[in-house]
PDB file of N, CA and C in Angstrom:
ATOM      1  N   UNK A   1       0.847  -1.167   0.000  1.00  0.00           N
ATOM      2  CA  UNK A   1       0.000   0.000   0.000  1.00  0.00           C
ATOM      3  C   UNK A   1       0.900   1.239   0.000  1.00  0.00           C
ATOM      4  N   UNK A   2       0.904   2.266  -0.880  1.00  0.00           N
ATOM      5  CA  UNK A   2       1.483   3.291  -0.608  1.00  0.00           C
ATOM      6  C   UNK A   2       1.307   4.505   0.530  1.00  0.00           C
ATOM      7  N   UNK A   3       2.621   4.834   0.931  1.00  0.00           N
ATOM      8  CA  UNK A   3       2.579   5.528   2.210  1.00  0.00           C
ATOM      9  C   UNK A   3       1.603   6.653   2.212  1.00  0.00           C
ATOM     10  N   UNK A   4       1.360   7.117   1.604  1.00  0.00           N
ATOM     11  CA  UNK A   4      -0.093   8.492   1.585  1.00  0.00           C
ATOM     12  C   UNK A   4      -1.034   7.729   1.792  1.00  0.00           C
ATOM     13  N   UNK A   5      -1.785   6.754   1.046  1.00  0.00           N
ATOM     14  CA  UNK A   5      -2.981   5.818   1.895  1.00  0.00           C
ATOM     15  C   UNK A   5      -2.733   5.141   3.326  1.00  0.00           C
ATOM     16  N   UNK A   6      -1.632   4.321   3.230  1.00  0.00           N
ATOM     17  CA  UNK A   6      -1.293   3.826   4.461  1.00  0.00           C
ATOM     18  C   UNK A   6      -1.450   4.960   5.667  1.00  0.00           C
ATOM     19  N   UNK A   7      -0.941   6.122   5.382  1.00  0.00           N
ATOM     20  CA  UNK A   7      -1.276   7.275   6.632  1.00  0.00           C
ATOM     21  C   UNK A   7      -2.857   7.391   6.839  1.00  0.00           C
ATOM     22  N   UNK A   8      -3.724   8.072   5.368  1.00  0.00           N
ATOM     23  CA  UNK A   8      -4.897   8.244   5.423  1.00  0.00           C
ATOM     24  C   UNK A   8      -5.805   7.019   6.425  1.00  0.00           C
ATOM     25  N   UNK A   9      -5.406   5.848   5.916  1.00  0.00           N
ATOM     26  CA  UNK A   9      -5.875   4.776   6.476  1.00  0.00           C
ATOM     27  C   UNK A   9      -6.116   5.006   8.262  1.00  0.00           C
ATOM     28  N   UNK A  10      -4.520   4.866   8.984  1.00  0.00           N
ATOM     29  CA  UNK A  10      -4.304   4.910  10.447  1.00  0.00           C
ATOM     30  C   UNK A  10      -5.133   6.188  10.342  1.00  0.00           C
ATOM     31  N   UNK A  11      -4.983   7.093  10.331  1.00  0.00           N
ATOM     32  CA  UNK A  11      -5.793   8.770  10.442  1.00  0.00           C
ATOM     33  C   UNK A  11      -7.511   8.222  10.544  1.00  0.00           C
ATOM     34  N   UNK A  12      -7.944   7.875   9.704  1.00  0.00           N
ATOM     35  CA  UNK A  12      -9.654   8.001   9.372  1.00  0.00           C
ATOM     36  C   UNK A  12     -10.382   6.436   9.895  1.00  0.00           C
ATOM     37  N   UNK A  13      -8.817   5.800  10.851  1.00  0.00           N
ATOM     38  CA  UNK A  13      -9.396   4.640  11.584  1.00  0.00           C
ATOM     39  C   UNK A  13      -9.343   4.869  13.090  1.00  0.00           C
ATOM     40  N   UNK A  14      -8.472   6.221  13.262  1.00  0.00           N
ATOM     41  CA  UNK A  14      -8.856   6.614  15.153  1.00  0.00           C
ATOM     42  C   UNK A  14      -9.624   7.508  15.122  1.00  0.00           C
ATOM     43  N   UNK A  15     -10.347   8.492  13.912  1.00  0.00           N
ATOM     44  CA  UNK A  15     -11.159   9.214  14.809  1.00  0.00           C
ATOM     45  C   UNK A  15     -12.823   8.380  14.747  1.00  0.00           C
ATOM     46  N   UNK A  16     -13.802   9.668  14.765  1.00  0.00           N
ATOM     47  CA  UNK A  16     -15.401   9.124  14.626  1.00  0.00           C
ATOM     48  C   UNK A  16     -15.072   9.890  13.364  1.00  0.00           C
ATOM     49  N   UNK A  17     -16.836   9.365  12.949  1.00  0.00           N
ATOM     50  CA  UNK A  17     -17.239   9.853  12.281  1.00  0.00           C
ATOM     51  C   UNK A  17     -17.682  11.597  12.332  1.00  0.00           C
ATOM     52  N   UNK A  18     -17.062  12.344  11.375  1.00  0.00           N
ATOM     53  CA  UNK A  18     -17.240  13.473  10.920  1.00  0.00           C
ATOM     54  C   UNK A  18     -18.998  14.068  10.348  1.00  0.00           C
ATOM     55  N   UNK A  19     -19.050  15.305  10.429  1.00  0.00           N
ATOM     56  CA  UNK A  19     -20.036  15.660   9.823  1.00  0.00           C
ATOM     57  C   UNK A  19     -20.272  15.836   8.318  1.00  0.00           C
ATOM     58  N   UNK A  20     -18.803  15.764   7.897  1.00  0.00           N
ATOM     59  CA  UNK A  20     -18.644  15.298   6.112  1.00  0.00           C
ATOM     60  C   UNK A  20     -19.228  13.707   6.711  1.00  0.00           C
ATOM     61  N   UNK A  21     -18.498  12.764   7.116  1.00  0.00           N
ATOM     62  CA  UNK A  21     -18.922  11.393   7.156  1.00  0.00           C
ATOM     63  C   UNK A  21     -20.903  11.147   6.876  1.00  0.00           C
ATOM     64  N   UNK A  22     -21.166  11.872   8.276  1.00  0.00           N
ATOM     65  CA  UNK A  22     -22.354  11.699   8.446  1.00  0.00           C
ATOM     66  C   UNK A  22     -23.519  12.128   6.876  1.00  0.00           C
ATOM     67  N   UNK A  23     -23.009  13.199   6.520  1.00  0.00           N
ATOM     68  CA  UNK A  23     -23.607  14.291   5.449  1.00  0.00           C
ATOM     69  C   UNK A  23     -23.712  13.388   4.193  1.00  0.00           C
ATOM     70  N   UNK A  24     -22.284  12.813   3.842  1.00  0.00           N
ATOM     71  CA  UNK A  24     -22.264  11.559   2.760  1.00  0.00           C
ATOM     72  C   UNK A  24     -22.967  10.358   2.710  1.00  0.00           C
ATOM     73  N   UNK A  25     -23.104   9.733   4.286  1.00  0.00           N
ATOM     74  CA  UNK A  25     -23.924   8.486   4.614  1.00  0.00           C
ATOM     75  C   UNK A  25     -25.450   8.879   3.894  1.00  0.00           C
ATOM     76  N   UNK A  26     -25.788  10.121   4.378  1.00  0.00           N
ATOM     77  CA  UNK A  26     -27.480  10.358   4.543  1.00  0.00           C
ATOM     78  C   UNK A  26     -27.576  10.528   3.103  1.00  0.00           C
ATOM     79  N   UNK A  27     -26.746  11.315   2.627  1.00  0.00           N
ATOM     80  CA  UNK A  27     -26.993  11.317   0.735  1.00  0.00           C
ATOM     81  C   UNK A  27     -26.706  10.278   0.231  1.00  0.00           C
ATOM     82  N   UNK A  28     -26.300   8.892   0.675  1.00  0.00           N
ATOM     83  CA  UNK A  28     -25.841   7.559   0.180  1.00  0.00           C
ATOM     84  C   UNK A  28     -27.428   6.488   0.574  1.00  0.00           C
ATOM     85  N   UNK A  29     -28.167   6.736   1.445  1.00  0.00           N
ATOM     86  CA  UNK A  29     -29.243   6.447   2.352  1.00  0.00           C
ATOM     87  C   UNK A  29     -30.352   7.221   1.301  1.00  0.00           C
ATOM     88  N   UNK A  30     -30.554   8.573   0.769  1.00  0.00           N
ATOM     89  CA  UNK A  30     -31.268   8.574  -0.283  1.00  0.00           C
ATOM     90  C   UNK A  30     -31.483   8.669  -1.472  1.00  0.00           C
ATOM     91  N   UNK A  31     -30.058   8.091  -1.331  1.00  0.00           N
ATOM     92  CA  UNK A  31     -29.811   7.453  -2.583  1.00  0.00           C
ATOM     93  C   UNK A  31     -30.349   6.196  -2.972  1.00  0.00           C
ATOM     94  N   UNK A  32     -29.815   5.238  -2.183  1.00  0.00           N
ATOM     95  CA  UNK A  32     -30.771   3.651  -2.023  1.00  0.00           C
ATOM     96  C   UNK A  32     -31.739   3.853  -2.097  1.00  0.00           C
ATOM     97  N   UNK A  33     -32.430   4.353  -1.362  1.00  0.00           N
ATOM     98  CA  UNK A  33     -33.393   4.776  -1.419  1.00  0.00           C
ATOM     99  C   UNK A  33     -34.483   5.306  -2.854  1.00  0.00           C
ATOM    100  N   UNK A  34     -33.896   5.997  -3.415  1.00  0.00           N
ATOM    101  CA  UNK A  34     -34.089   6.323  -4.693  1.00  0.00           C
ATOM    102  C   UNK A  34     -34.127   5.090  -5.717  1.00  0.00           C
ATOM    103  N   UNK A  35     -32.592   4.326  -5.385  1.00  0.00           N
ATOM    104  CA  UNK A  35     -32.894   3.452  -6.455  1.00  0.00           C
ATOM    105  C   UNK A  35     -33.687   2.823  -6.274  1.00  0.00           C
ATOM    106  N   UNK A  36     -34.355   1.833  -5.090  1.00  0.00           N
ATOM    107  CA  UNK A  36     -35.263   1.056  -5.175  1.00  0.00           C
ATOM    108  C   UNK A  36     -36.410   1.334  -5.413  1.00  0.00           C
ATOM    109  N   UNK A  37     -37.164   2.896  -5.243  1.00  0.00           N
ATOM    110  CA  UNK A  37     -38.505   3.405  -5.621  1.00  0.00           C
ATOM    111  C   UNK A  37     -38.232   3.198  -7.092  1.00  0.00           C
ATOM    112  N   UNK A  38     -37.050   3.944  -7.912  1.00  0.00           N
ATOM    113  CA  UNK A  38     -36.831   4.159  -9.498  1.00  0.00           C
ATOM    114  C   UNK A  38     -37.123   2.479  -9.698  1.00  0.00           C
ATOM    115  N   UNK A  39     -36.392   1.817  -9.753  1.00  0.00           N
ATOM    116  CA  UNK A  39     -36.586   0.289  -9.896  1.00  0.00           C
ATOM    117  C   UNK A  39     -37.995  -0.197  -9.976  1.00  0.00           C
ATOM    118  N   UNK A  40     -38.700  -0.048  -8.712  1.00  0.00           N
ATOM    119  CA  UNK A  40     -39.347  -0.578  -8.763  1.00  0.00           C
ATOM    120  C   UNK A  40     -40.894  -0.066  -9.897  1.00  0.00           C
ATOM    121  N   UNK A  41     -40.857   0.965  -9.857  1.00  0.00           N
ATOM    122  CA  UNK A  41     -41.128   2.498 -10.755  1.00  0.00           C
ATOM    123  C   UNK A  41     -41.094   1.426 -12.188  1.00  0.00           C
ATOM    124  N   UNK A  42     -40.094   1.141 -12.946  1.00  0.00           N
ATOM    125  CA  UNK A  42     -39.105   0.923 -13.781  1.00  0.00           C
ATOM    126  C   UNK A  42     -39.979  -0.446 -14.092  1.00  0.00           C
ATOM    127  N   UNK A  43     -39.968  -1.370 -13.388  1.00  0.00           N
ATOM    128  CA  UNK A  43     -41.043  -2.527 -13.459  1.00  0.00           C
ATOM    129  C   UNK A  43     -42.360  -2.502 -13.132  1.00  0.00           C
ATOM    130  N   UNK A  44     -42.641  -1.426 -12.610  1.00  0.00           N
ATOM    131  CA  UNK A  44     -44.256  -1.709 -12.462  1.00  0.00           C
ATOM    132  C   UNK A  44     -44.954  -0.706 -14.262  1.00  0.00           C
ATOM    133  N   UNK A  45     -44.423   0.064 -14.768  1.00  0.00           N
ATOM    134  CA  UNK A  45     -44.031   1.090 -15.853  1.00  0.00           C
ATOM    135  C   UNK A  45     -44.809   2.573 -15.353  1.00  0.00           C
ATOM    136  N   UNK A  46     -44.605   2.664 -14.504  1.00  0.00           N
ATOM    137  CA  UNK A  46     -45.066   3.778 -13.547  1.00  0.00           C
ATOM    138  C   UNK A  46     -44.448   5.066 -14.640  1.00  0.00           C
ATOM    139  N   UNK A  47     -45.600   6.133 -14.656  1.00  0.00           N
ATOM    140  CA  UNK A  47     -45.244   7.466 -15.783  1.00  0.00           C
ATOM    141  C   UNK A  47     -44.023   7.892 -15.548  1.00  0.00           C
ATOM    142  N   UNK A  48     -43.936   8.122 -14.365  1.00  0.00           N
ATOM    143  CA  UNK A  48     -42.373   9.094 -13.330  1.00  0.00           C
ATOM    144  C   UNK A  48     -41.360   8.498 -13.260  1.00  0.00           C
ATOM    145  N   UNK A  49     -41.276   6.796 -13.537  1.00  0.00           N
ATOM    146  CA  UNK A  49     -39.937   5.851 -13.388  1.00  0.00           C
ATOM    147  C   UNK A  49     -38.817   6.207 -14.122  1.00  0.00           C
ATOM    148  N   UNK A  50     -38.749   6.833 -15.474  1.00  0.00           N
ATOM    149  CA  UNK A  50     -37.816   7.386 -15.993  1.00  0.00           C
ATOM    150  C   UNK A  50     -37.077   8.496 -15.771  1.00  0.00           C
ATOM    151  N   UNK A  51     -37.757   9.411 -15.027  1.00  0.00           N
ATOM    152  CA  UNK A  51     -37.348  10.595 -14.593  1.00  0.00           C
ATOM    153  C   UNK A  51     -36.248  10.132 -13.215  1.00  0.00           C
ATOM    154  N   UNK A  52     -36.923   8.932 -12.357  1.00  0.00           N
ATOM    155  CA  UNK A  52     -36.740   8.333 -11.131  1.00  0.00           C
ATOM    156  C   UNK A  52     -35.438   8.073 -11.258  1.00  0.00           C
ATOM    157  N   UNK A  53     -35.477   7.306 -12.393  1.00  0.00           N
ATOM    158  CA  UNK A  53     -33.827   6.154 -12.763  1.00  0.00           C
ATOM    159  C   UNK A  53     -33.039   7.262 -13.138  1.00  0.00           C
ATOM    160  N   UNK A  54     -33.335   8.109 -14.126  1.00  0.00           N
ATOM    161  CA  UNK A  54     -32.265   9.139 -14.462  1.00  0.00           C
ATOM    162  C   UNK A  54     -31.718  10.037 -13.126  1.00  0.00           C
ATOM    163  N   UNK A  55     -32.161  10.776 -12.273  1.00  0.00           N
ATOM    164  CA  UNK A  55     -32.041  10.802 -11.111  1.00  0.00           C
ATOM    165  C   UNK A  55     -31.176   9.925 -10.434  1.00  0.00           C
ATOM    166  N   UNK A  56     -31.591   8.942 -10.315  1.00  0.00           N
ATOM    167  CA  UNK A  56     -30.929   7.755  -9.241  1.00  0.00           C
ATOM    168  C   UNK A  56     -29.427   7.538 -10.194  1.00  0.00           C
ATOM    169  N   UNK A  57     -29.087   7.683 -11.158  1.00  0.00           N
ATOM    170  CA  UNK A  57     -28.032   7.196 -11.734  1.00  0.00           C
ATOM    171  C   UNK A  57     -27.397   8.616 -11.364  1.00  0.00           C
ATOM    172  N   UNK A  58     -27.763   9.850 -11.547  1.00  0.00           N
ATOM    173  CA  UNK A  58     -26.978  11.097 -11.436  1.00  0.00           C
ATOM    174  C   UNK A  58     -26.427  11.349 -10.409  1.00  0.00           C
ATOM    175  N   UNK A  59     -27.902  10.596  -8.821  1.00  0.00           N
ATOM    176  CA  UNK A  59     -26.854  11.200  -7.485  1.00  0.00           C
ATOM    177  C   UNK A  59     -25.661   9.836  -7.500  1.00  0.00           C
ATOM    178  N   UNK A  60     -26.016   8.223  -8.081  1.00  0.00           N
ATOM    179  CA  UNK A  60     -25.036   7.456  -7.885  1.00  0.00           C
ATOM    180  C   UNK A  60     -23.284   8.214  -8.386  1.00  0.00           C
ATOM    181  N   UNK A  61     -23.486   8.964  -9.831  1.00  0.00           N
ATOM    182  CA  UNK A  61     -22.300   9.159  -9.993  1.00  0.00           C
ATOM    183  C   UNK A  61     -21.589  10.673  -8.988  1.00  0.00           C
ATOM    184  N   UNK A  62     -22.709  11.253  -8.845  1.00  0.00           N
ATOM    185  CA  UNK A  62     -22.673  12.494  -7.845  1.00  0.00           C
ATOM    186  C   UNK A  62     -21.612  12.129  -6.795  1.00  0.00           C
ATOM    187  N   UNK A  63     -21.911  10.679  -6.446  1.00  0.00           N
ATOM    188  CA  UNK A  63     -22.159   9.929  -4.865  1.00  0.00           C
ATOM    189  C   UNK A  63     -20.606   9.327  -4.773  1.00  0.00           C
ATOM    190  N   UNK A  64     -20.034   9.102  -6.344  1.00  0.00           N
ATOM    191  CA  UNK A  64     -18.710   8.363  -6.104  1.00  0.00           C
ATOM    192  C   UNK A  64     -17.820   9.730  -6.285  1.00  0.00           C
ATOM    193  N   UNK A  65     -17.994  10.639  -6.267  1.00  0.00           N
ATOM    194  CA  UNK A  65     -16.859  12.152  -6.367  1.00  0.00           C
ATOM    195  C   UNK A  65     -16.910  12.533  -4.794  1.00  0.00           C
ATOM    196  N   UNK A  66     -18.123  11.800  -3.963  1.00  0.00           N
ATOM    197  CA  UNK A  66     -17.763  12.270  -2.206  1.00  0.00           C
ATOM    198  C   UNK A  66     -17.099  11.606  -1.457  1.00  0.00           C
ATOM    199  N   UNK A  67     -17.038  10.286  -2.195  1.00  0.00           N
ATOM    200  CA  UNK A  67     -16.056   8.928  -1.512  1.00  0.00           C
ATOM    201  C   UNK A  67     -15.006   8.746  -1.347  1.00  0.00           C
ATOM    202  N   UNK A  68     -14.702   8.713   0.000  1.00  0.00           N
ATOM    203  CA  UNK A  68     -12.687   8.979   0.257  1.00  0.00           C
ATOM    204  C   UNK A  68     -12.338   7.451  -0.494  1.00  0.00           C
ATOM    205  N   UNK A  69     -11.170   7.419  -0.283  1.00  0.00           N
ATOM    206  CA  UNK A  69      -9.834   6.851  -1.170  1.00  0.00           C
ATOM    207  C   UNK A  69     -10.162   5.350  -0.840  1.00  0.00           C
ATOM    208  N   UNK A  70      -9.810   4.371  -1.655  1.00  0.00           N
ATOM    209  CA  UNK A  70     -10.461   2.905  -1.137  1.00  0.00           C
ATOM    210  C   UNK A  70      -9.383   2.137  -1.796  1.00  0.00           C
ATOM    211  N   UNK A  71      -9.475   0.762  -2.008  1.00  0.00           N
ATOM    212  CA  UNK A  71      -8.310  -0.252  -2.770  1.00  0.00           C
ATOM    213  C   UNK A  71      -9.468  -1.332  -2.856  1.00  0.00           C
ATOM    214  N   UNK A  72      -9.265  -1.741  -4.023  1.00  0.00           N
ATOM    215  CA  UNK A  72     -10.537  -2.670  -4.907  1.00  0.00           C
ATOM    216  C   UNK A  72      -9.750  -3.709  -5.632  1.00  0.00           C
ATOM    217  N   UNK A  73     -10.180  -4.493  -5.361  1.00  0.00           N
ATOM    218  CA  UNK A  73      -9.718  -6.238  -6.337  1.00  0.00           C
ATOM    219  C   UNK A  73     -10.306  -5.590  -7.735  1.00  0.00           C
ATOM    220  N   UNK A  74      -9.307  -6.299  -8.967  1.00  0.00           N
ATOM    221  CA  UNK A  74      -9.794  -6.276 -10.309  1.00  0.00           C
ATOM    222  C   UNK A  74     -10.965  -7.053 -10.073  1.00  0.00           C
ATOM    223  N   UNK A  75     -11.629  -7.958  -9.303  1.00  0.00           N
ATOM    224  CA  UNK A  75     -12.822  -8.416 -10.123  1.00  0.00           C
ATOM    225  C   UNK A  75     -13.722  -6.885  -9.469  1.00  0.00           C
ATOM    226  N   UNK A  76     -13.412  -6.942  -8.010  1.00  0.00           N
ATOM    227  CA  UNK A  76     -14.598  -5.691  -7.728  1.00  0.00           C
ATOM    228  C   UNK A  76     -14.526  -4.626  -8.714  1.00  0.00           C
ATOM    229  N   UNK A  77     -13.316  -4.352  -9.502  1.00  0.00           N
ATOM    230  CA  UNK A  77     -13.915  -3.124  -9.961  1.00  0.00           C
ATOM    231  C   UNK A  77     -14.858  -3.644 -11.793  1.00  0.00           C
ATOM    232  N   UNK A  78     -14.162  -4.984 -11.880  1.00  0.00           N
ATOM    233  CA  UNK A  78     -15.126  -5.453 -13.308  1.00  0.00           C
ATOM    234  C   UNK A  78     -16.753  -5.556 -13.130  1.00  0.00           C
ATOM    235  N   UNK A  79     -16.949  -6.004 -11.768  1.00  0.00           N
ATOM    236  CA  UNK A  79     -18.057  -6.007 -11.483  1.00  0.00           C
ATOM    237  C   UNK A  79     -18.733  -4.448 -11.411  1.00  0.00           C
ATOM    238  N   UNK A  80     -18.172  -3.791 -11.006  1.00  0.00           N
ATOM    239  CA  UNK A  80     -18.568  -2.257 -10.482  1.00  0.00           C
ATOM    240  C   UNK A  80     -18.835  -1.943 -12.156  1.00  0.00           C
ATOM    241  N   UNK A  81     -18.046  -1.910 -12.669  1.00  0.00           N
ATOM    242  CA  UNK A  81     -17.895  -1.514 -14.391  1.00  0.00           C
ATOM    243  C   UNK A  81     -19.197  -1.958 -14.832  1.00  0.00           C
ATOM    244  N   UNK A  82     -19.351  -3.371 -14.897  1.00  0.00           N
ATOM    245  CA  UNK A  82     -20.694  -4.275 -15.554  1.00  0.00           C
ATOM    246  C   UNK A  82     -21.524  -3.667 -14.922  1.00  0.00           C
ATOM    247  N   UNK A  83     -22.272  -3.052 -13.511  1.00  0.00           N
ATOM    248  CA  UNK A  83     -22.873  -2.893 -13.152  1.00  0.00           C
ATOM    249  C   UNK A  83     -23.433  -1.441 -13.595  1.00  0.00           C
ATOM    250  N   UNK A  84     -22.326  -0.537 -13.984  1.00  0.00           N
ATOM    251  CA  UNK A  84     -22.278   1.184 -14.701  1.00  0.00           C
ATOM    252  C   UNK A  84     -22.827   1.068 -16.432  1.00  0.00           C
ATOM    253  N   UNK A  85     -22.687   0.235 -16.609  1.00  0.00           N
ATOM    254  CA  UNK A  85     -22.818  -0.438 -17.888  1.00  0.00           C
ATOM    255  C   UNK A  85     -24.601  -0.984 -18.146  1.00  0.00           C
ATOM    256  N   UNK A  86     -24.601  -2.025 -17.025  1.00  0.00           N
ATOM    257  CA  UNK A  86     -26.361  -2.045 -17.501  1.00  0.00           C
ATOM    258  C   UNK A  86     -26.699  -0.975 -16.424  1.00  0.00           C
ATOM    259  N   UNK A  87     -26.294  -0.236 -15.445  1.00  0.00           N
ATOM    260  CA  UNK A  87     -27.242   0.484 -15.481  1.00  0.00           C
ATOM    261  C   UNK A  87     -27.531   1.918 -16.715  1.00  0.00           C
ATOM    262  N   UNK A  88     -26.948   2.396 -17.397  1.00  0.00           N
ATOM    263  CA  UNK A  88     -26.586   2.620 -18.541  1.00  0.00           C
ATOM    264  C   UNK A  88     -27.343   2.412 -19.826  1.00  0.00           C
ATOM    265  N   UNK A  89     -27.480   0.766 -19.841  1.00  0.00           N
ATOM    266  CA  UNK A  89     -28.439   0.632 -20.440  1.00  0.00           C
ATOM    267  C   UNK A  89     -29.469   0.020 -20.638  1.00  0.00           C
ATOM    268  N   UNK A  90     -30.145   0.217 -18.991  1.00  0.00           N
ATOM    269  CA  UNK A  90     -31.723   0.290 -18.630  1.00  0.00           C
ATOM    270  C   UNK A  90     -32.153   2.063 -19.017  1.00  0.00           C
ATOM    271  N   UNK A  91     -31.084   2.567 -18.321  1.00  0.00           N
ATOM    272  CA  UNK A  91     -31.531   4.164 -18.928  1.00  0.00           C
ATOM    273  C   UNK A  91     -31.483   4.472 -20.073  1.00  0.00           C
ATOM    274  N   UNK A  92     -30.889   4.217 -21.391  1.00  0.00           N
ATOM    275  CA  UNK A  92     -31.249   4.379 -22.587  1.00  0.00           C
ATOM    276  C   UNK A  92     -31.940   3.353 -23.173  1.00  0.00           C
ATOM    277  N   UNK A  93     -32.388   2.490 -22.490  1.00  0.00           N
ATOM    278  CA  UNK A  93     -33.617   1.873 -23.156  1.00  0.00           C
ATOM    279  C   UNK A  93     -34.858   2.000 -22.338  1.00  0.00           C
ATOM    280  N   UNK A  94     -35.060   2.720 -21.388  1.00  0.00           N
ATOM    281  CA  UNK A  94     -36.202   3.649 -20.605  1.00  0.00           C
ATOM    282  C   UNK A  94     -36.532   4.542 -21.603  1.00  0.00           C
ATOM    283  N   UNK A  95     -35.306   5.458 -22.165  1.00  0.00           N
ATOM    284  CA  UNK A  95     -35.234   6.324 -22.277  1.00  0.00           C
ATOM    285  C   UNK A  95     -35.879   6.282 -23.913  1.00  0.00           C
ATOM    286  N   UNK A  96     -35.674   5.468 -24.769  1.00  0.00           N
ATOM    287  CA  UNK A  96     -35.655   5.405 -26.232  1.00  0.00           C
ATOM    288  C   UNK A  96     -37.040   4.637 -26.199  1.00  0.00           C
ATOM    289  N   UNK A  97     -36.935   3.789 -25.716  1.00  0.00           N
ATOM    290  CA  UNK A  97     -38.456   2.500 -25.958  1.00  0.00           C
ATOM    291  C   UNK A  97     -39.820   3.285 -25.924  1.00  0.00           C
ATOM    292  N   UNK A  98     -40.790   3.195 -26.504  1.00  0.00           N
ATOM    293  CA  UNK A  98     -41.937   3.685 -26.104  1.00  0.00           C
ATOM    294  C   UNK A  98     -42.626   2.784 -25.210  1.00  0.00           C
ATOM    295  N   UNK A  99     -42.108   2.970 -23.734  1.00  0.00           N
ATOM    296  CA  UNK A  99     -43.141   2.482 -22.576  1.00  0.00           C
ATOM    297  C   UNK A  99     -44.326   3.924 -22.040  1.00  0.00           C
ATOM    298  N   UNK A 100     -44.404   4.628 -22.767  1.00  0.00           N
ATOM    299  CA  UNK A 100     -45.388   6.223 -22.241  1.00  0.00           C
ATOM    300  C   UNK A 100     -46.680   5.231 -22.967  1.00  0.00           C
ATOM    301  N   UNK A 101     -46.974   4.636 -23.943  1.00  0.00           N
ATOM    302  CA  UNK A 101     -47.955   3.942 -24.231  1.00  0.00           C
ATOM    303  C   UNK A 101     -48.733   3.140 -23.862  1.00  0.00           C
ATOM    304  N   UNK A 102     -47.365   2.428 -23.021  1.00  0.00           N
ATOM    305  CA  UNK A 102     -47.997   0.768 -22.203  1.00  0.00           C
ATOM    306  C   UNK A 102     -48.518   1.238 -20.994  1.00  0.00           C
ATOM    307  N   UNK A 103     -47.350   2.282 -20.231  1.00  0.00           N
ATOM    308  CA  UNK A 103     -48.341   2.644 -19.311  1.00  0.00           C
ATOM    309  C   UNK A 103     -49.029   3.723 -18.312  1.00  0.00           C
ATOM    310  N   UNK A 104     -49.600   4.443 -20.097  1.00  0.00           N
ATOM    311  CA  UNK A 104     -51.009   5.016 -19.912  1.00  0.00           C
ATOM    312  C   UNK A 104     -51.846   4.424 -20.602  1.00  0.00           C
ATOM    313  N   UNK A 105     -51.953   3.432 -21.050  1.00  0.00           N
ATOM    314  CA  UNK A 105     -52.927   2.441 -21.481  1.00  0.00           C
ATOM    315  C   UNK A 105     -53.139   1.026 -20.385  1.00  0.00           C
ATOM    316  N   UNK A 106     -52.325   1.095 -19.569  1.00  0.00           N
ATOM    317  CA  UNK A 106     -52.583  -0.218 -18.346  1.00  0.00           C
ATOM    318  C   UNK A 106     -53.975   0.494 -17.321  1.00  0.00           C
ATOM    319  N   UNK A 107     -54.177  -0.291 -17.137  1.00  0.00           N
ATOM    320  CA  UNK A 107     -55.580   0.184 -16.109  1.00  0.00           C
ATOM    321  C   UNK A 107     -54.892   0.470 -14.932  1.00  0.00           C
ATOM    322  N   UNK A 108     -55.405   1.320 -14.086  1.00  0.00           N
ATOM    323  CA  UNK A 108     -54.701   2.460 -13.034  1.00  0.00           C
ATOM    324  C   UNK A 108     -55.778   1.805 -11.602  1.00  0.00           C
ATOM    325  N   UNK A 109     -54.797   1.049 -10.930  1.00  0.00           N
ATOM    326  CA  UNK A 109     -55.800   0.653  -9.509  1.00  0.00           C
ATOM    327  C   UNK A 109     -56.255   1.890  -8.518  1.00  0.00           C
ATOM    328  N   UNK A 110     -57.739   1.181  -8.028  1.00  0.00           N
ATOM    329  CA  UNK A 110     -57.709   2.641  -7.225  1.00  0.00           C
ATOM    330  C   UNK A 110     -57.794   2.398  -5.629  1.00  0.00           C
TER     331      UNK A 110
END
């Protein structure tokens, strides 16, 4: 590990958590958050799901520019990649497909 992480490391493992810490968690919290409404949005073909997912992908990349310094196995980051990738392209095929048809033509429970 190089000595600038190796320091960062000992440093951001004796104190608490910070109010940057805390501030990042809660925007990471509605974030999840987000994705699973967009998702689920996304499969039910809910009008707003596209707007939802586009959103949810913007704070995800928002979300990795607040994240301190980390060390990742090549598969974690192939996986991380595949995962930027279809999400990618669920959003341009949200985005291109005509689902505005299917569902405002599905019957609306009341």
């Amino acid at each position: 590990m190089p000595d600038a992480l190796r320091e960062y490391a000992l440093n951001a493992s004796n104190g608490s958590a910070t109010g940057y810490d805390l501030a990042v968690g809660a925007f990471a919290a509605v974030w999840g958050v987000g994705c699973l409404v967009a998702s689920f949005g996304v499969f039910a073909l809910m009008n707003r799901a596209r707007a939802a997912c586009l959103a949810a992908v913007a704070m995800g990349v928002a979300l990795q520019g607040l994240l301190e310094p980390s060390i990742t196995t090549a598969w974690s980051e192939t996986a991380q990649s595949a995962a930027e990738v279809l999400a990618g392209i669920v959003v341009g095929l949200l985005y291109f497909l005509p689902l505005e048809t299917k569902a405002s033509s599905r019957p609306r429970s009341k």
